[in-house]
C-alpha atoms as a PDB file:
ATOM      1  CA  UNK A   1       3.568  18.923  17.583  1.00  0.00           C
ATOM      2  CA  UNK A   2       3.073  15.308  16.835  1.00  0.00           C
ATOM      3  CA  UNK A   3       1.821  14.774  12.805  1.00  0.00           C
ATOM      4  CA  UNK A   4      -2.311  14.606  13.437  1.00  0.00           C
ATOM      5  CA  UNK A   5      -2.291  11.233  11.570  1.00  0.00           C
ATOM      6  CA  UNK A   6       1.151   9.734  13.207  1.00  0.00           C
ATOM      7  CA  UNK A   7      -0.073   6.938  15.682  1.00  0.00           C
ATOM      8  CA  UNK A   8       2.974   5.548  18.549  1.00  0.00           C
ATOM      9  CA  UNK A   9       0.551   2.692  19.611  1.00  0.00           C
ATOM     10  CA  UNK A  10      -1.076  -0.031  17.714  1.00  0.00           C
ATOM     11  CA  UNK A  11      -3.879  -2.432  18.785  1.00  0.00           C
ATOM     12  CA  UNK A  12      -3.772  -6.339  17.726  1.00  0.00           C
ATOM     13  CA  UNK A  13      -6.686  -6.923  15.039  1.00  0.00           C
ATOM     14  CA  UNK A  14      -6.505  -3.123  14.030  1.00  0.00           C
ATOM     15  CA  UNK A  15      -6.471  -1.635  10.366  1.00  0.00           C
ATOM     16  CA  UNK A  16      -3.883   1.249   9.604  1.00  0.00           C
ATOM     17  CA  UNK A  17      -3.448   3.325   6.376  1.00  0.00           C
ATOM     18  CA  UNK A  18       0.622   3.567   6.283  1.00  0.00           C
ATOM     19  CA  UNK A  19       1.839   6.305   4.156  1.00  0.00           C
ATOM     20  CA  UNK A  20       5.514   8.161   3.975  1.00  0.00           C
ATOM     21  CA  UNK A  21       7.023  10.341   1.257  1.00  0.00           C
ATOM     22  CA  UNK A  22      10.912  11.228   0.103  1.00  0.00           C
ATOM     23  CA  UNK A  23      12.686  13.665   2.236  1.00  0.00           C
ATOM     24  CA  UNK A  24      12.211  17.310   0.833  1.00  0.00           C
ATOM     25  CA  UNK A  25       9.717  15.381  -1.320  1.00  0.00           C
ATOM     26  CA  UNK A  26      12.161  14.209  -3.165  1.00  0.00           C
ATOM     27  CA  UNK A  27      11.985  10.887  -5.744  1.00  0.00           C
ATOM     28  CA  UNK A  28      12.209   7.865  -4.022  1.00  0.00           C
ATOM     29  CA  UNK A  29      11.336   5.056  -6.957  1.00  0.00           C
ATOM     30  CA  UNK A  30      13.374   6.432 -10.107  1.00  0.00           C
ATOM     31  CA  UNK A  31      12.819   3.887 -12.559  1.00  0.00           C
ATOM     32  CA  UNK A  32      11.099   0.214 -12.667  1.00  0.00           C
ATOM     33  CA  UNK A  33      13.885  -1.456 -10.719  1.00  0.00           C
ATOM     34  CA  UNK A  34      13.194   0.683  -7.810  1.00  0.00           C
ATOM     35  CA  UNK A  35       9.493  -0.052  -7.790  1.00  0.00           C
ATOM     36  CA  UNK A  36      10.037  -3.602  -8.022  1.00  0.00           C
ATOM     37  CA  UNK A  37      12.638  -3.689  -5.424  1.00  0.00           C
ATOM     38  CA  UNK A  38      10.526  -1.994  -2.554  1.00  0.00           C
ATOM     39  CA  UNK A  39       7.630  -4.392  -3.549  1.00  0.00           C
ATOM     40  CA  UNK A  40      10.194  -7.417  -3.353  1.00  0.00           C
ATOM     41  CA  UNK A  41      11.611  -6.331  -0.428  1.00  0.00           C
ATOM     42  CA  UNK A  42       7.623  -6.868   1.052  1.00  0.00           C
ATOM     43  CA  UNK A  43       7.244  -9.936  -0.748  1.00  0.00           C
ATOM     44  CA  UNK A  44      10.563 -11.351   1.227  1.00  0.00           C
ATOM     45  CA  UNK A  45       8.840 -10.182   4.984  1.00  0.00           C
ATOM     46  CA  UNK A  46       5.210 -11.460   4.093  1.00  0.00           C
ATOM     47  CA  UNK A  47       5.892 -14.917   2.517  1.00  0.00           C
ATOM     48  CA  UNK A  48       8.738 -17.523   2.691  1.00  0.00           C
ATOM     49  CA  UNK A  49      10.278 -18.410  -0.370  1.00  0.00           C
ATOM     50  CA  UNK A  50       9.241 -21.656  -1.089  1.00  0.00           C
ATOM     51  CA  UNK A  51       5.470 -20.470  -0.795  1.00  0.00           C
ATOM     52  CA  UNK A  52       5.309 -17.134  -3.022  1.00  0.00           C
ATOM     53  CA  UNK A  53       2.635 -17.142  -5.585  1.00  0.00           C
ATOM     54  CA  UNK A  54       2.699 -13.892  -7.306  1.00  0.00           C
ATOM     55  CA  UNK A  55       2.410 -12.858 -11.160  1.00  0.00           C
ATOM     56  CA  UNK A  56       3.999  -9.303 -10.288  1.00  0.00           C
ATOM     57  CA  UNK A  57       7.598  -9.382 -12.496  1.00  0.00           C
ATOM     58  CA  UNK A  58       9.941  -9.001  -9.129  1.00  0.00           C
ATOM     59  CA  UNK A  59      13.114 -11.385  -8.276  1.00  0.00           C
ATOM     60  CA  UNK A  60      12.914 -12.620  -4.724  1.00  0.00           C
ATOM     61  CA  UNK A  61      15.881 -11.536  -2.213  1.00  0.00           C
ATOM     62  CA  UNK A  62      15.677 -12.860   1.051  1.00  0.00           C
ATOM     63  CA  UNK A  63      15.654 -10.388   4.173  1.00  0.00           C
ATOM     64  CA  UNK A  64      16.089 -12.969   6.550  1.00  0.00           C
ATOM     65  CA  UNK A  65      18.295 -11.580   9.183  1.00  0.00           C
ATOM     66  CA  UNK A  66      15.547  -9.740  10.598  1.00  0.00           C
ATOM     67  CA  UNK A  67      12.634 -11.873   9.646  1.00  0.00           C
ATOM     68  CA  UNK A  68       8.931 -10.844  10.695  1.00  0.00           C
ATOM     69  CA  UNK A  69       7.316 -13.879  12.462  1.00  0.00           C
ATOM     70  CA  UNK A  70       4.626 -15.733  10.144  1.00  0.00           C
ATOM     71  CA  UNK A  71       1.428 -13.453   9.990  1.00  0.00           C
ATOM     72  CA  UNK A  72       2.447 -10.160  12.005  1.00  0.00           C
ATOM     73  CA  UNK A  73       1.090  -7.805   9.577  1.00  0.00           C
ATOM     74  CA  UNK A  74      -1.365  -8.447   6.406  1.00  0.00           C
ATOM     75  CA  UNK A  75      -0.880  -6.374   3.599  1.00  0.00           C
ATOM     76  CA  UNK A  76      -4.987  -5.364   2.349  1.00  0.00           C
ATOM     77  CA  UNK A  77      -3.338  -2.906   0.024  1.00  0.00           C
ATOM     78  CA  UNK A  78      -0.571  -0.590  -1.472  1.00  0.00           C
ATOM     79  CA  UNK A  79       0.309   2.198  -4.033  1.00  0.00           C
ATOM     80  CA  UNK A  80       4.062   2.941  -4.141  1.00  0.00           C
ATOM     81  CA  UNK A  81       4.112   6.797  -6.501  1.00  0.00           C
ATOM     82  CA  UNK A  82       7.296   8.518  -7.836  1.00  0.00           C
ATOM     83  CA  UNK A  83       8.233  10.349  -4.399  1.00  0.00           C
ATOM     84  CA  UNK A  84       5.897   8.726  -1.531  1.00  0.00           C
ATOM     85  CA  UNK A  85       4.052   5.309  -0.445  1.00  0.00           C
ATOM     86  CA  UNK A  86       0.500   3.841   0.549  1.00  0.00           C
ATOM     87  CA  UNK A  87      -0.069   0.825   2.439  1.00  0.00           C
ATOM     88  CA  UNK A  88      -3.060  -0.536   3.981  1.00  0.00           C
ATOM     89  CA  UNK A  89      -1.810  -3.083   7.141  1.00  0.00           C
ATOM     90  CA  UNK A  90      -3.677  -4.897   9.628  1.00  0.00           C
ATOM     91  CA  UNK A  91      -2.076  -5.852  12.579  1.00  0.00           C
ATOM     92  CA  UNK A  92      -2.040  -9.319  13.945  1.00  0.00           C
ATOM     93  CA  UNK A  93       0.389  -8.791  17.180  1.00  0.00           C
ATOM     94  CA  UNK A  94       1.542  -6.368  19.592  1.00  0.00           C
ATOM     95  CA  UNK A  95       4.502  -4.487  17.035  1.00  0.00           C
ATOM     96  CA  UNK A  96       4.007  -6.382  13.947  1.00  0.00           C
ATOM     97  CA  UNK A  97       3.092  -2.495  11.848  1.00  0.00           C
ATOM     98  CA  UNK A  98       5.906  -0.800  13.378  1.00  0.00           C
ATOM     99  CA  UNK A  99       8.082  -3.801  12.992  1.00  0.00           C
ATOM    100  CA  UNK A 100       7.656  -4.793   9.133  1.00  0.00           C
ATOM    101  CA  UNK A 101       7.756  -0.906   8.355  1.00  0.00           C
ATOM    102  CA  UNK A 102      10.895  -0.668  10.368  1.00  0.00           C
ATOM    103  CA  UNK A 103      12.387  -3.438   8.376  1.00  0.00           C
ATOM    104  CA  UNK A 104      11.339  -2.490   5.515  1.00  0.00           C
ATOM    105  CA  UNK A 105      12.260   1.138   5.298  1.00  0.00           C
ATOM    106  CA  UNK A 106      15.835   0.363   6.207  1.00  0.00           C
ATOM    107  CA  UNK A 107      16.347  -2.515   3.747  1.00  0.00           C
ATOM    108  CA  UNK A 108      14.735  -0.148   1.060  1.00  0.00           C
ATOM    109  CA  UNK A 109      16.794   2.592   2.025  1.00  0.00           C
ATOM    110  CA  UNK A 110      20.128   0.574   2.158  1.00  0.00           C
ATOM    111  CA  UNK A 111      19.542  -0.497  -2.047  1.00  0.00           C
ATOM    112  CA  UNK A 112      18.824   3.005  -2.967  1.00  0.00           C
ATOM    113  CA  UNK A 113      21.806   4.795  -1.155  1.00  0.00           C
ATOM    114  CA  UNK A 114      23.853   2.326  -2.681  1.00  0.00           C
ATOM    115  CA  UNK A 115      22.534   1.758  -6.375  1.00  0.00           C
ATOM    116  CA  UNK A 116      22.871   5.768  -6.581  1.00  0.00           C
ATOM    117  CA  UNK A 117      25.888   6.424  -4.304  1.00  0.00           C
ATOM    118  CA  UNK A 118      24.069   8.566  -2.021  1.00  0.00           C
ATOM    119  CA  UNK A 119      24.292   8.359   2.254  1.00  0.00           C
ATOM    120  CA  UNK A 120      21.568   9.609   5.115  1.00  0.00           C
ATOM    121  CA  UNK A 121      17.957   9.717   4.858  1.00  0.00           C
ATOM    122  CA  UNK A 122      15.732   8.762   2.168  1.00  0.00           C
ATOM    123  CA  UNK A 123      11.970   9.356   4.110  1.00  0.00           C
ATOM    124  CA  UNK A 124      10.519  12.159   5.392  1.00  0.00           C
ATOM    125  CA  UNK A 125      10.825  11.115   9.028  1.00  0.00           C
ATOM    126  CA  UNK A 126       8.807   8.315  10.985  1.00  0.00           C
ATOM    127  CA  UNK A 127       6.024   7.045   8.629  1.00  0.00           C
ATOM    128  CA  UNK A 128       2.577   8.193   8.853  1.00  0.00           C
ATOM    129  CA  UNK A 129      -0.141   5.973  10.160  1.00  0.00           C
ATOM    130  CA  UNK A 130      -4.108   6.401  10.489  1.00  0.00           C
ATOM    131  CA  UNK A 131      -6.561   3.686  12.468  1.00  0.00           C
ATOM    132  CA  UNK A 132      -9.048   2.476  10.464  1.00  0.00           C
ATOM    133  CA  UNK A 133     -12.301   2.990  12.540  1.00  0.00           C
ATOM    134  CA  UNK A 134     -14.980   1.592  10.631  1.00  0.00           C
ATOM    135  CA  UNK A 135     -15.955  -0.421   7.732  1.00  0.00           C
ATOM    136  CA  UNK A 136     -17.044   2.484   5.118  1.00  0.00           C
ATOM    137  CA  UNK A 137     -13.828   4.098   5.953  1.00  0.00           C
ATOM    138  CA  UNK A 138     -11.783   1.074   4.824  1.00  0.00           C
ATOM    139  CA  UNK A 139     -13.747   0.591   1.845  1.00  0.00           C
ATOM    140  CA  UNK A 140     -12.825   3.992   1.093  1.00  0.00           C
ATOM    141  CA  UNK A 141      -9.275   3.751   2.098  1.00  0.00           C
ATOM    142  CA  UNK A 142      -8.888   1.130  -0.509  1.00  0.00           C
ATOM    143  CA  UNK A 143     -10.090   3.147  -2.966  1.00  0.00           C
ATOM    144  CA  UNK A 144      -8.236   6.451  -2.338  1.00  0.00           C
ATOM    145  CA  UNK A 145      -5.160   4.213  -2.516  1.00  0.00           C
ATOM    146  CA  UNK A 146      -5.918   2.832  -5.556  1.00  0.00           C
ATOM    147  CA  UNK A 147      -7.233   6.027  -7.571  1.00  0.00           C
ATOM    148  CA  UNK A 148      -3.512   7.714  -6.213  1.00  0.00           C
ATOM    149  CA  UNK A 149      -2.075   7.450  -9.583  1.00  0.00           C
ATOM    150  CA  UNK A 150      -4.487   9.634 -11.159  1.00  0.00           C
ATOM    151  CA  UNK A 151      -3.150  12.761  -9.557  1.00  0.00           C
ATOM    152  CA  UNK A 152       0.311  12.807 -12.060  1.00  0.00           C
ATOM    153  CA  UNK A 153      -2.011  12.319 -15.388  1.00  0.00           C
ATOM    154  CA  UNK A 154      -4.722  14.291 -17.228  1.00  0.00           C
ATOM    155  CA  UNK A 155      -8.281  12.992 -17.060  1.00  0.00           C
ATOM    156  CA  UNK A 156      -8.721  11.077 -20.252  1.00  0.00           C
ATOM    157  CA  UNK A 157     -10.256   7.315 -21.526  1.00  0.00           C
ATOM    158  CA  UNK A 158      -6.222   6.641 -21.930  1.00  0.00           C
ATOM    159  CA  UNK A 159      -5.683   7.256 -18.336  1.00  0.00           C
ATOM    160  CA  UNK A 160      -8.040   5.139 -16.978  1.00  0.00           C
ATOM    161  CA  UNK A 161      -7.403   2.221 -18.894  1.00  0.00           C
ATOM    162  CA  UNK A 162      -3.429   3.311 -17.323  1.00  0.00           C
ATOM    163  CA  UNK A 163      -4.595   3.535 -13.891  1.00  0.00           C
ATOM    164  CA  UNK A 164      -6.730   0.219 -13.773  1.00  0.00           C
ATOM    165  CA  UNK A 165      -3.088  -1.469 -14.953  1.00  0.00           C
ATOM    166  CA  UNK A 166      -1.498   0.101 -12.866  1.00  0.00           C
ATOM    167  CA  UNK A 167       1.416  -1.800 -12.587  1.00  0.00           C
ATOM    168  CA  UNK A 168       2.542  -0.569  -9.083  1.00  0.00           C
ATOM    169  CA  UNK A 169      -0.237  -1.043  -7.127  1.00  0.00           C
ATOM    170  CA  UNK A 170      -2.880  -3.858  -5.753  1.00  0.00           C
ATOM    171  CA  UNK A 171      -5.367  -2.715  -7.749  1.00  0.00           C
ATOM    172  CA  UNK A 172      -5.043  -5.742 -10.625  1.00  0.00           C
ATOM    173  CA  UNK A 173      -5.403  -8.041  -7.532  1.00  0.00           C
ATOM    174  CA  UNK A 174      -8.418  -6.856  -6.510  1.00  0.00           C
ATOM    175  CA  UNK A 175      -9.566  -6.621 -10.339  1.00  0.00           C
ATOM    176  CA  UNK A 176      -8.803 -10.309 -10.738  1.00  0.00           C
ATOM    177  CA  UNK A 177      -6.160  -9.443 -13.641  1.00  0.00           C
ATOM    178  CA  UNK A 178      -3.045 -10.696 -11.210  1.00  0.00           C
ATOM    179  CA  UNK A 179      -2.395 -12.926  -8.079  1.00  0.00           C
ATOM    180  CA  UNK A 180      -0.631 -12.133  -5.150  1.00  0.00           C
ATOM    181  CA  UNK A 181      -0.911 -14.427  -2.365  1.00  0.00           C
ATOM    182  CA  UNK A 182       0.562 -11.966   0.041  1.00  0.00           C
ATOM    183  CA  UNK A 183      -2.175  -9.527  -0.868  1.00  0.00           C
ATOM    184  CA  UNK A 184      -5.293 -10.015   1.585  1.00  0.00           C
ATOM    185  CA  UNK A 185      -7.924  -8.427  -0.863  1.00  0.00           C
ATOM    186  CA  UNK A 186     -10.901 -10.558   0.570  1.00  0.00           C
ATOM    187  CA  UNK A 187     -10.753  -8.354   3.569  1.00  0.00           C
ATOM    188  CA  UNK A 188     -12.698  -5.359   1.178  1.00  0.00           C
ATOM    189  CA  UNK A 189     -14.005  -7.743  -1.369  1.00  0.00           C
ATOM    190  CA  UNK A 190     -16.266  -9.537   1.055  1.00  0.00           C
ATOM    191  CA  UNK A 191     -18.238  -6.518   1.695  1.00  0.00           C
ATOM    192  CA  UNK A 192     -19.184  -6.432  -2.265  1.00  0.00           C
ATOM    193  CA  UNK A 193     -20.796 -10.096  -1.663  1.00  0.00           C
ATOM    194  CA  UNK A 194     -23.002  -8.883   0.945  1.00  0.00           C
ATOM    195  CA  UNK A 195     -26.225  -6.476   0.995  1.00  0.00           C
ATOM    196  CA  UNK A 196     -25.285  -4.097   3.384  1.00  0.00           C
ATOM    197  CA  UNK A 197     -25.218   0.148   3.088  1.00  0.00           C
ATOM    198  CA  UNK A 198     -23.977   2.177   1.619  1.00  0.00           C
ATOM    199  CA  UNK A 199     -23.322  -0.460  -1.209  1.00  0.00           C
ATOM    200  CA  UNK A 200     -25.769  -2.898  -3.113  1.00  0.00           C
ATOM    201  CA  UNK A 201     -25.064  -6.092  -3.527  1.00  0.00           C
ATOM    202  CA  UNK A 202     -24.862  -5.889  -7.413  1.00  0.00           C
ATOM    203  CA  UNK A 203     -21.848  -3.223  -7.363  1.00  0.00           C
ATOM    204  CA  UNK A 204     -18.235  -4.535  -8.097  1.00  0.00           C
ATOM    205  CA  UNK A 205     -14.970  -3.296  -6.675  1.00  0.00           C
ATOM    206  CA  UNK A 206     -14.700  -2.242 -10.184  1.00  0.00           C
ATOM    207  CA  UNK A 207     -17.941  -0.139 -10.370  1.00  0.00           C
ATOM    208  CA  UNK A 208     -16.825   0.807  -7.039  1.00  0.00           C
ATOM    209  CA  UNK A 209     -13.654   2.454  -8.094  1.00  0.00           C
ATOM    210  CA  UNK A 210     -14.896   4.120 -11.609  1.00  0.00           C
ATOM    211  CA  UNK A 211     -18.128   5.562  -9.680  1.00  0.00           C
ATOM    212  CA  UNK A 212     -15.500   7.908  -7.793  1.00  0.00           C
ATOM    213  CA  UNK A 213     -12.195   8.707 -10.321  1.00  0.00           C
ATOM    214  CA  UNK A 214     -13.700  11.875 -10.564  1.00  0.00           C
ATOM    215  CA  UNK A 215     -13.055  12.951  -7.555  1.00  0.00           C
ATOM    216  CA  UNK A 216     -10.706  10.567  -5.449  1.00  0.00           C
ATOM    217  CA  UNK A 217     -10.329  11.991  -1.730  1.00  0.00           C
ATOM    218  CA  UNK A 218     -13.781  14.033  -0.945  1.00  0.00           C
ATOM    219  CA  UNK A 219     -15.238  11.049   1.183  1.00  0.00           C
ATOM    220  CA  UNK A 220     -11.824  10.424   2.331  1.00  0.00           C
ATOM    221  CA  UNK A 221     -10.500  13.493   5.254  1.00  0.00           C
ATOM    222  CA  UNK A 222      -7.050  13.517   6.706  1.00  0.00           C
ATOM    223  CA  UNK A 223      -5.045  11.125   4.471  1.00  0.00           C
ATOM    224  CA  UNK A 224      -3.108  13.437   1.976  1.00  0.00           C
ATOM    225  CA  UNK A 225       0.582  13.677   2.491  1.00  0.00           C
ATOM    226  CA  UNK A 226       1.963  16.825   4.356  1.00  0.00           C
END
């Protein structure tokens, strides 16, 4: 049977939580240079060159050969862990998700069977992908990507001053403590300048966050990795 969460059509204008994992859950990012790779390798789709504007400590390698056109996908969010992936994509045309994943994934999976002499698969199968039906669910979404890291360390004051610097993630973008300009975070920000439910107009992304490290996924169904 088809994964519950694995979507084979995609709707211009929609929201999608993109998540895959190592084969035999194995480690995909083994050190820093791995990490930064897979988040360069996105930099090179999202933004030409000559326009990047990022404070994240990557070298840019062009990916050109199968370019995505200008503004297929927006990247809301990520989290990139030892052995699996989160992304949060909207969609702008007909195939931009399954497109810039495509692209991705292969260029990804070309450096790391070559930096560690390796050949076949590196991902569990086709990525994973969940529509995003409603606002509080993307607020949400955001969040659960964001709080991911805390699942590999003990609760402590040291590991949340680790997870909210997170190097690996968007959450310092949407904490104002880096700039991407390939990272959409206005998209879930906006609704923190606004007095709508279920959130007051005085709560930050921040508060937002902290209010739930205690317990990351209970508001969030469906989205862990199988």
């Amino acid at each position: 049977m088809p994964h519950k969460n694995t979507i084979r059509k995609y709707f211009p204008g929609g929201y999608y939580h993109i998540y895959n994992r190592g084969v035999e859950k194995r480690i995909i990012f083994k050190d820093k240079k791995d990490f930064l790779k897979f988040i360069s390798i996105i930099e090179s789709y999202m933004t030409p060159k000559d326009n990047i504007t990022s404070d994240l400590p990557i070298t840019h390698t062009p990916y050109w050969r199968a370019k995505l056109d200008k503004g297929e996908v927006e990247i809301i969010s990520f989290c990139l862990m030892p052995n699996h992936f989160h992304l949060l994509l909207k969609q702008n045309t007909k195939a931009g998700v399954t497109k810039f994943m495509r692209r991705i994934s292969n260029a990804y999976v070309s450096y790391f069977n070559k930096k560690y002499e390796r050949v076949g698969v590196l991902f569990q199968g086709k990525f994973k992908a969940a529509n995003i039906d409603s606002d509080a669910y993307l607020l949400h979404l955001s969040r659960y990507i964001h709080l991911n890291p805390l699942e590999v360390r003990p609760l402590n004051i040291a590991k949340r001053r680790w997870l909210l610097n997170y190097p690996f993630s968007s959450l310092m973008e949407y904490l104002g403590k880096r700039k991407t300009n390939w990272i959409n975070s206005k998209v879930v920000l906006s609704f923190f300048n606004r007095s709508i439910l279920p959130f007051k107009k005085s709560l930050t992304y921040h508060q937002f966050v902290e209010s739930y490290i205690f317990n990351p996924q209970s508001e969030v169904e469906g989205l862990t990795l199988e």
